[in-house]
Protein backbone atom coordinates (compact mmCIF):
# COMPACT_ATOMS: atom_id res chain seq x y z
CA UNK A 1 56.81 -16.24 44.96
CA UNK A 2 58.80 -14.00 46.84
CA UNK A 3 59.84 -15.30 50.49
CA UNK A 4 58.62 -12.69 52.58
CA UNK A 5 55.21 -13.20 51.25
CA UNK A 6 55.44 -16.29 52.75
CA UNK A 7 56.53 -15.46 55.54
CA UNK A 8 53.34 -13.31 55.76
CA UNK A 9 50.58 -16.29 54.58
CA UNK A 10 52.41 -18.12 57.42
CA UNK A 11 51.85 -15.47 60.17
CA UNK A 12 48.58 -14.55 58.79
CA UNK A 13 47.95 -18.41 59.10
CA UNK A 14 48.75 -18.69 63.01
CA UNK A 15 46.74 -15.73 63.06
CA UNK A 16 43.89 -16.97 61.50
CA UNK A 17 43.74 -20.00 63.86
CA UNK A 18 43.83 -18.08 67.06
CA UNK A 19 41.39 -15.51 65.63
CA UNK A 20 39.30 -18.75 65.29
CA UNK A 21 39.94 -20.19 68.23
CA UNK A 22 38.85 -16.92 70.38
CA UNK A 23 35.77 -16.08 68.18
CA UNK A 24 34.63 -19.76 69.06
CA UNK A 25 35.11 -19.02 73.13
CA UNK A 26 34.42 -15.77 73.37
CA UNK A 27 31.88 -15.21 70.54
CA UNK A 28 30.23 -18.52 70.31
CA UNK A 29 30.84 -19.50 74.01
CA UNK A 30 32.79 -22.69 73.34
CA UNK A 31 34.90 -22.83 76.69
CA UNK A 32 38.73 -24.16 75.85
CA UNK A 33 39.92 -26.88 77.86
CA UNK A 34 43.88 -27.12 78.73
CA UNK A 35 44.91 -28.61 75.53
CA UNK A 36 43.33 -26.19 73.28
CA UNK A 37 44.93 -23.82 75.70
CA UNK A 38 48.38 -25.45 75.18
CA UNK A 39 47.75 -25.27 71.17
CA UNK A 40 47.45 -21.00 71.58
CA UNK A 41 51.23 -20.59 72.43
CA UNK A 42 52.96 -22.37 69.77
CA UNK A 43 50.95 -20.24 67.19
CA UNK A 44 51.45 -17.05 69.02
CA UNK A 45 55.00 -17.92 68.60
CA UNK A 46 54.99 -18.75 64.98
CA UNK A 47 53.34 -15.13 64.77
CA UNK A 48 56.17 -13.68 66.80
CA UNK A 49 58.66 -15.34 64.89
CA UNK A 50 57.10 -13.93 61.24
CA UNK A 51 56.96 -10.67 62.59
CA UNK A 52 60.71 -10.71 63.60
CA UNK A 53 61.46 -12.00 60.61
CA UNK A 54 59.78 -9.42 58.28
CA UNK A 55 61.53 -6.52 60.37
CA UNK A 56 64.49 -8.15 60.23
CA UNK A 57 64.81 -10.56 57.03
CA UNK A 58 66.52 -12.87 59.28
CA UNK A 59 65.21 -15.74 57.11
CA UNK A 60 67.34 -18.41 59.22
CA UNK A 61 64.21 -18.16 61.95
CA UNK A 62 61.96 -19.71 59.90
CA UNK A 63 63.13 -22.99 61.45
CA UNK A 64 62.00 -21.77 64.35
CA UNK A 65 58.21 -20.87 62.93
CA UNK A 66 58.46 -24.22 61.10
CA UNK A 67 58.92 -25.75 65.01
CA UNK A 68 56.38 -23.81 66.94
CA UNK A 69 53.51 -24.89 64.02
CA UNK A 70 55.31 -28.60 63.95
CA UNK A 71 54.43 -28.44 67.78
CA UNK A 72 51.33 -27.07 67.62
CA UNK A 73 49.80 -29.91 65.18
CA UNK A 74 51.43 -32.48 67.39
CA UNK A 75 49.45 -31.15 70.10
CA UNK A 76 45.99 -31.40 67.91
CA UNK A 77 46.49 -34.50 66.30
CA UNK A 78 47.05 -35.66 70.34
CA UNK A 79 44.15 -33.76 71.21
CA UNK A 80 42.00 -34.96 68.40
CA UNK A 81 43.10 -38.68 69.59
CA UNK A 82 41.68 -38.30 73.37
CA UNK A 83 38.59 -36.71 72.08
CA UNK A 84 37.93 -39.83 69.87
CA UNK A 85 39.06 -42.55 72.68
CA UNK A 86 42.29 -43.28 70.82
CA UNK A 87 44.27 -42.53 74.07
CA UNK A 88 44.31 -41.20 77.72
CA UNK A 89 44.84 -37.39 77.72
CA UNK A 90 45.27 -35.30 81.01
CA UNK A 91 43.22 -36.58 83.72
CA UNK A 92 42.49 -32.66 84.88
CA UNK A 93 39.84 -30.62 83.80
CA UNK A 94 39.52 -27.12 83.43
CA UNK A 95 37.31 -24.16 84.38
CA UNK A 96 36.71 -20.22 84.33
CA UNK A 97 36.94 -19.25 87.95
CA UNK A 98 37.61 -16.36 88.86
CA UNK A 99 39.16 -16.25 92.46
CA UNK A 100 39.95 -12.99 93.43
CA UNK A 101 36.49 -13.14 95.54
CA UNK A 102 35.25 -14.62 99.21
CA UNK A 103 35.75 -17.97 99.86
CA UNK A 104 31.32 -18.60 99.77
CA UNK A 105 31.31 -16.96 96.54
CA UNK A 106 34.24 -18.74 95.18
CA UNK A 107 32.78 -22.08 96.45
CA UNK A 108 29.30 -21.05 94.48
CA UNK A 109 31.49 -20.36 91.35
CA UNK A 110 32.97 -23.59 91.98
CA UNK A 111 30.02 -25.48 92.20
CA UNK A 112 28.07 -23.47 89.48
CA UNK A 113 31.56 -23.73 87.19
CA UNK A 114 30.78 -25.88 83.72
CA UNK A 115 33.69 -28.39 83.09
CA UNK A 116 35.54 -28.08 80.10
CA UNK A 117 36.68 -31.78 79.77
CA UNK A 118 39.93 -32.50 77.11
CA UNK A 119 38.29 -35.67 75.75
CA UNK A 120 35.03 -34.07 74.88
CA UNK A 121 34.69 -33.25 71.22
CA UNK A 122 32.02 -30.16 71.50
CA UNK A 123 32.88 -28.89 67.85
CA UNK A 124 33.03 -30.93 64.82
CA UNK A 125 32.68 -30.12 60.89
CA UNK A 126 33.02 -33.38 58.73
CA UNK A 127 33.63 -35.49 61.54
CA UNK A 128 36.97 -33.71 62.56
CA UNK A 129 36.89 -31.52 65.65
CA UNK A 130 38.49 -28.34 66.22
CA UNK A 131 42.08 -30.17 67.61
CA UNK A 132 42.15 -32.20 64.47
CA UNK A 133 41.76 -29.40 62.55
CA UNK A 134 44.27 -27.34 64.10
CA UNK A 135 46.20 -30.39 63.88
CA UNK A 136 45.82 -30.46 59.81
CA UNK A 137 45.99 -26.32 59.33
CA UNK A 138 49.25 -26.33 61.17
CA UNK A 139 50.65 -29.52 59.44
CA UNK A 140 49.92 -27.17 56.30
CA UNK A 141 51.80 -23.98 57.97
CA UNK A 142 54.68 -26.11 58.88
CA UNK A 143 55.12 -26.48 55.24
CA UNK A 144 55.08 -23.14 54.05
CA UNK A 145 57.81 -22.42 56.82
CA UNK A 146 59.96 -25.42 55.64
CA UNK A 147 59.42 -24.14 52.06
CA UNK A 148 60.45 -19.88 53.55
CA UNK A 149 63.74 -22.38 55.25
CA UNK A 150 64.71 -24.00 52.25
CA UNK A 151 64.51 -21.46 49.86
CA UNK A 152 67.68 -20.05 48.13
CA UNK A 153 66.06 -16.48 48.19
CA UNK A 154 67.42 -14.31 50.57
């Protein structure tokens, strides 16, 4: 298969997941807590990356889309663990607030604000949530940009 179609599966790939990951919060109105936050920008990277490298056919980057998508499934397979109890995640918790109003209203919002907690699974399908799966989609990226690395084609 030629290299730079791999190179495009692997953007289209970090694509996919953040297409996912906005219909979800801004479709289905799944609010994103800091870690799913934190697992946006190494795939927006990886997506970067493929896109410099099919201007450029710089093929050496793809180390560099292999790391972001490496770092990125770290970051699920941590997030899946605190949503299961395996271990402590951040003890913060996010919210939407928007604070470019009064003090009263911003208080309200405050108050009125739902929690998005990191150790709250609110999205599952066959018992893995939406971290662990990010967690496994990425481990399978990282592989197609290790393959795009290793490969003698130039």
């Amino acid at each position: 298969m030629n290299i730079y179609r791999l190179v495009g599966i692997a953007t289209l790939g970090s694509i996919a997941v953040l297409c996912s990951a906005f219909f979800f919060e801004y479709v289905l109105g799944y609010s994103a807590c800091k870690m799913c936050i934190w697992q946006r920008w190494p795939h927006l990277l990886a997506v970067l990356i493929g896109l410099v490298i099919l201007a450029t056919r710089l093929k050496i980057l793809s180390i560099f889309g292999a790391l972001s998508t490496l770092t990125t499934a770290g970051i699920g397979f941590y997030h899946a663990g605190v949503e299961y109890r395996l271990w402590s995640g951040p003890s913060s918790c996010t919210s939407n607030i928007n604070t470019e109003i009064s003090a009263s209203d911003l208080l309200n919002q405050i108050l009125d604000a739902p929690i998005t907690r990191c150790d709250d699974v609110v999205w599952d399908l066959f018992g893995i949530s939406m971290a662990g799966w990010n967690g496994i989609l990425s481990l399978g990226l990282f592989g197609v940009w290790v393959v795009i690395f290793l490969s003698k084609q130039k």
